[in-house]
C-alpha atoms as a PDB file:
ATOM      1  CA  UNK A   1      28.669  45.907  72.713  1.00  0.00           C
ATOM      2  CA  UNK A   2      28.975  49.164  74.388  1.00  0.00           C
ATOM      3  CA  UNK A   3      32.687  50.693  74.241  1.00  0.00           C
ATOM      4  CA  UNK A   4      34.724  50.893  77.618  1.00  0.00           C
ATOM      5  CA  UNK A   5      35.365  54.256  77.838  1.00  0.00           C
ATOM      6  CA  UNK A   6      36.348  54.535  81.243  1.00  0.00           C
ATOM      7  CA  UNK A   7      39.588  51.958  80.491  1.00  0.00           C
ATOM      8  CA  UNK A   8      43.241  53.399  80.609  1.00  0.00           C
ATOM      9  CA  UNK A   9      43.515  51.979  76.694  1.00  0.00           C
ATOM     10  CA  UNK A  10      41.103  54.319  75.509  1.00  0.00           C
ATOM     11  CA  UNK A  11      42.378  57.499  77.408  1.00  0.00           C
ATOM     12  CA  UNK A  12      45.548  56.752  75.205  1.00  0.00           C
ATOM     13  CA  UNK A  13      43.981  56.045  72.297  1.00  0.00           C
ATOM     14  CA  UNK A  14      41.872  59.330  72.222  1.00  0.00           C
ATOM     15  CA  UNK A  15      44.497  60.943  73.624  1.00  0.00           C
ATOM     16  CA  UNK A  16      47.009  59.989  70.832  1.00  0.00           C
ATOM     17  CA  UNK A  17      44.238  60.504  68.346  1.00  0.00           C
ATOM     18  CA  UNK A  18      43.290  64.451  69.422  1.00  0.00           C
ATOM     19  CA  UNK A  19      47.406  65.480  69.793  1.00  0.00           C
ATOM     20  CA  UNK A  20      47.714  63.822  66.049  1.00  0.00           C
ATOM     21  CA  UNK A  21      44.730  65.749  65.005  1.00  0.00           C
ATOM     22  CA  UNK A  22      45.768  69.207  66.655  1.00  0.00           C
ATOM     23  CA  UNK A  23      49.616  68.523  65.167  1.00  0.00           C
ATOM     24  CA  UNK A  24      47.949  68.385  62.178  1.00  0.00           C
ATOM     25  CA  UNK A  25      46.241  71.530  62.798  1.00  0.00           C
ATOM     26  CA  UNK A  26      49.598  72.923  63.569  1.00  0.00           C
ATOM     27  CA  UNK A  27      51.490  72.304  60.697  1.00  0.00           C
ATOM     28  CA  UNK A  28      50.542  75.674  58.172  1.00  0.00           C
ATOM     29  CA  UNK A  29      51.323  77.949  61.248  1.00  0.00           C
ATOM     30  CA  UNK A  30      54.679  76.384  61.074  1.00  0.00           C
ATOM     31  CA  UNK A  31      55.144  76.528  57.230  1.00  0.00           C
ATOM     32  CA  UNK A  32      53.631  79.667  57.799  1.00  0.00           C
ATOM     33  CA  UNK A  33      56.545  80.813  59.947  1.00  0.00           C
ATOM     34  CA  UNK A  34      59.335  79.061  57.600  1.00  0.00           C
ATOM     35  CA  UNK A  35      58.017  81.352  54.769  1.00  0.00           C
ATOM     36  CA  UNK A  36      58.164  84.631  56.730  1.00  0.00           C
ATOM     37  CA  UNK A  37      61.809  83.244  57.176  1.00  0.00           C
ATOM     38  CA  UNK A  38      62.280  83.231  53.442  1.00  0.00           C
ATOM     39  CA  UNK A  39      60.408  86.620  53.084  1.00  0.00           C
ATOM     40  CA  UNK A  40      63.661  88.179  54.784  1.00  0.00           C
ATOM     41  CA  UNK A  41      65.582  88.934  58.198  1.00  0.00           C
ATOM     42  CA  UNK A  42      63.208  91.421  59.491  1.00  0.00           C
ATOM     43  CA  UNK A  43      59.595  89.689  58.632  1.00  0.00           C
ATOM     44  CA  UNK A  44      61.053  86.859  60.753  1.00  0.00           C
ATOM     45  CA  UNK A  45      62.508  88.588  63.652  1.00  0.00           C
ATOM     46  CA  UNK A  46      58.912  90.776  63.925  1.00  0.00           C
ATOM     47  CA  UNK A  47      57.362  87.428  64.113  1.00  0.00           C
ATOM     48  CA  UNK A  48      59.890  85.879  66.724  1.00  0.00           C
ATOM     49  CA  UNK A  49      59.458  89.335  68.752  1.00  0.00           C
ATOM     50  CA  UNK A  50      55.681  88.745  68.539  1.00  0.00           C
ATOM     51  CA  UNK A  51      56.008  84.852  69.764  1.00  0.00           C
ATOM     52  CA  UNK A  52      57.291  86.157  73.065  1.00  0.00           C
ATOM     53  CA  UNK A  53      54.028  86.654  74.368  1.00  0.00           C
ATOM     54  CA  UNK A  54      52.789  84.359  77.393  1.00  0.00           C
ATOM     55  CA  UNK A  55      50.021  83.219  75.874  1.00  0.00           C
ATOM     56  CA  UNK A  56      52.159  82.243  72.673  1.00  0.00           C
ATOM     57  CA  UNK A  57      54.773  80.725  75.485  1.00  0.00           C
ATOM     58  CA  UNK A  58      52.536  78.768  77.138  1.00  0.00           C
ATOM     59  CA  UNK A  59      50.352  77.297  73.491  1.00  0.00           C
ATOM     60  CA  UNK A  60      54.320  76.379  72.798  1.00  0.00           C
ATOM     61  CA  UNK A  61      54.389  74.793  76.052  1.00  0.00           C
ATOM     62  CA  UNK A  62      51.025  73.060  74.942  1.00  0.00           C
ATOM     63  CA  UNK A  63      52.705  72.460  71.314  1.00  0.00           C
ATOM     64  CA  UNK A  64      55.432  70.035  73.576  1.00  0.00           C
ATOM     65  CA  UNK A  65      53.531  68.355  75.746  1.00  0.00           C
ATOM     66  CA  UNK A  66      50.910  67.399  72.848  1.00  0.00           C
ATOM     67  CA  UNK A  67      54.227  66.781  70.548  1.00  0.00           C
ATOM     68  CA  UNK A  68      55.287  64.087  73.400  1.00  0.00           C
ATOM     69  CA  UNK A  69      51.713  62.601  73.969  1.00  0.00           C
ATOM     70  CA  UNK A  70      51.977  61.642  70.065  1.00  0.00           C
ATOM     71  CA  UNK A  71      55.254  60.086  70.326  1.00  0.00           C
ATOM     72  CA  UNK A  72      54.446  58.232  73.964  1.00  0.00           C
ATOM     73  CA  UNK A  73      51.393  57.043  72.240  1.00  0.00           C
ATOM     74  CA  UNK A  74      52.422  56.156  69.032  1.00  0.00           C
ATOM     75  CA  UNK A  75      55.763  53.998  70.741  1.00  0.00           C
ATOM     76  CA  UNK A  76      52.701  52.246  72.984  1.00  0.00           C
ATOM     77  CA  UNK A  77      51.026  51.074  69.766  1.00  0.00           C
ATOM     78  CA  UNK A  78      54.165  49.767  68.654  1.00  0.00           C
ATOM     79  CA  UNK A  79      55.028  47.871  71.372  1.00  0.00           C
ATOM     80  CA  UNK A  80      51.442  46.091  72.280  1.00  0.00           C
ATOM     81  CA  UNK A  81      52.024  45.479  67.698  1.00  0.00           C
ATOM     82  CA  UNK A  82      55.202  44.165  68.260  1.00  0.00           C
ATOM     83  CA  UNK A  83      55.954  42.782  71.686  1.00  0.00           C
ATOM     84  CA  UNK A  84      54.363  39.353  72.928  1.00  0.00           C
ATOM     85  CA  UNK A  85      51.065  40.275  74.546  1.00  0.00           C
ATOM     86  CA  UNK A  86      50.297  40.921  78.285  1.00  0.00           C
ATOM     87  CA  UNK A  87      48.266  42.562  80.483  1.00  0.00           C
ATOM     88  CA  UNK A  88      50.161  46.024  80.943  1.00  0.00           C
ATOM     89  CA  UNK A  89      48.257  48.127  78.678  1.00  0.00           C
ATOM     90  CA  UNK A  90      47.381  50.403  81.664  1.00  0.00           C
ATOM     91  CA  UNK A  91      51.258  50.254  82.563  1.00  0.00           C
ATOM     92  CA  UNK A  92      51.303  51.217  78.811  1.00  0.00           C
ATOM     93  CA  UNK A  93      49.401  53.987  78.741  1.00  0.00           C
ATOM     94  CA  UNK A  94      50.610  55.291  82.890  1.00  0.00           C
ATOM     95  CA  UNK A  95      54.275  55.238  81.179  1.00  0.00           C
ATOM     96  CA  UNK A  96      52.942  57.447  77.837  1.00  0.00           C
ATOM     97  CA  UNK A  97      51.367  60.307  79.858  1.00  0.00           C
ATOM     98  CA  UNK A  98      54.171  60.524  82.099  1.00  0.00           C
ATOM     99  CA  UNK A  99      56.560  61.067  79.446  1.00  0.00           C
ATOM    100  CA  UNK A 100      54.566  63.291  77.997  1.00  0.00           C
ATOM    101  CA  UNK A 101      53.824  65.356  81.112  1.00  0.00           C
ATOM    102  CA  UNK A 102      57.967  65.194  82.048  1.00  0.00           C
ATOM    103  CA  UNK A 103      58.287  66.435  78.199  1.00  0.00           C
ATOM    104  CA  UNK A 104      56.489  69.205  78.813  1.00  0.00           C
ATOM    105  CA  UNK A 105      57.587  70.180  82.415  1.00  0.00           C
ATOM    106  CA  UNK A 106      60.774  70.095  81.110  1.00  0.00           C
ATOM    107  CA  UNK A 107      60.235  72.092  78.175  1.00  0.00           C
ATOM    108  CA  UNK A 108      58.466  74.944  80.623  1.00  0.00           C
ATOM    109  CA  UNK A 109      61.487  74.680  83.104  1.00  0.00           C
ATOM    110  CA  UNK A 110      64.081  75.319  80.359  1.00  0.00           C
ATOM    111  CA  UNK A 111      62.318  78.582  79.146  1.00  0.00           C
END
């Protein structure tokens, strides 16, 4: 049987899958950044001067909006676990990339 790939249930699930995958990815920068905190004042504040940059701003804004995909995903799988079943996966999924997309707008507004 041939997968449905044009259903609203598996936009979210790759969708959850890929931000999980590129949060993954993400992680060493970050511990990266943490250790040039340890290394001293200065090796951190050249690094914070560098991450003003727009195209560091806007993979930040990307960082967010993937960040809230994840969680808007992950809280869908919980509820079609946990909650009595019915037919509002696509309501499901709608609701998850919303959040995420008002995550991220929000996150861009506020910078």
């Amino acid at each position: 049987m041939k997968p449905a790939r044009n259903h609203p249930a598996y936009w979210a699930f790759l969708v959850h899958r890929v931000s999980g995958i590129a949060l993954a990815l993400f992680l060493p920068l970050h511990f990266f950044v943490l250790g040039r905190a340890i290394d001293g004042e200065a090796a951190l504040d050249g690094f914070l001067r560098w991450s003003h940059r727009p195209a560091v701003i806007a993979a930040e804004w990307v960082l967010i909006t993937l960040l809230a995909a994840h969680l808007a995903g992950g809280l869908r799988l919980l509820a079609l676990e946990f909650l009595p079943w019915r037919d509002w996966q696509k309501t499901l999924a709608a609701l998850a990339a919303a959040f995420a997309l008002l995550a991220g707008l929000a996150f861009a507004l506020a910078r």
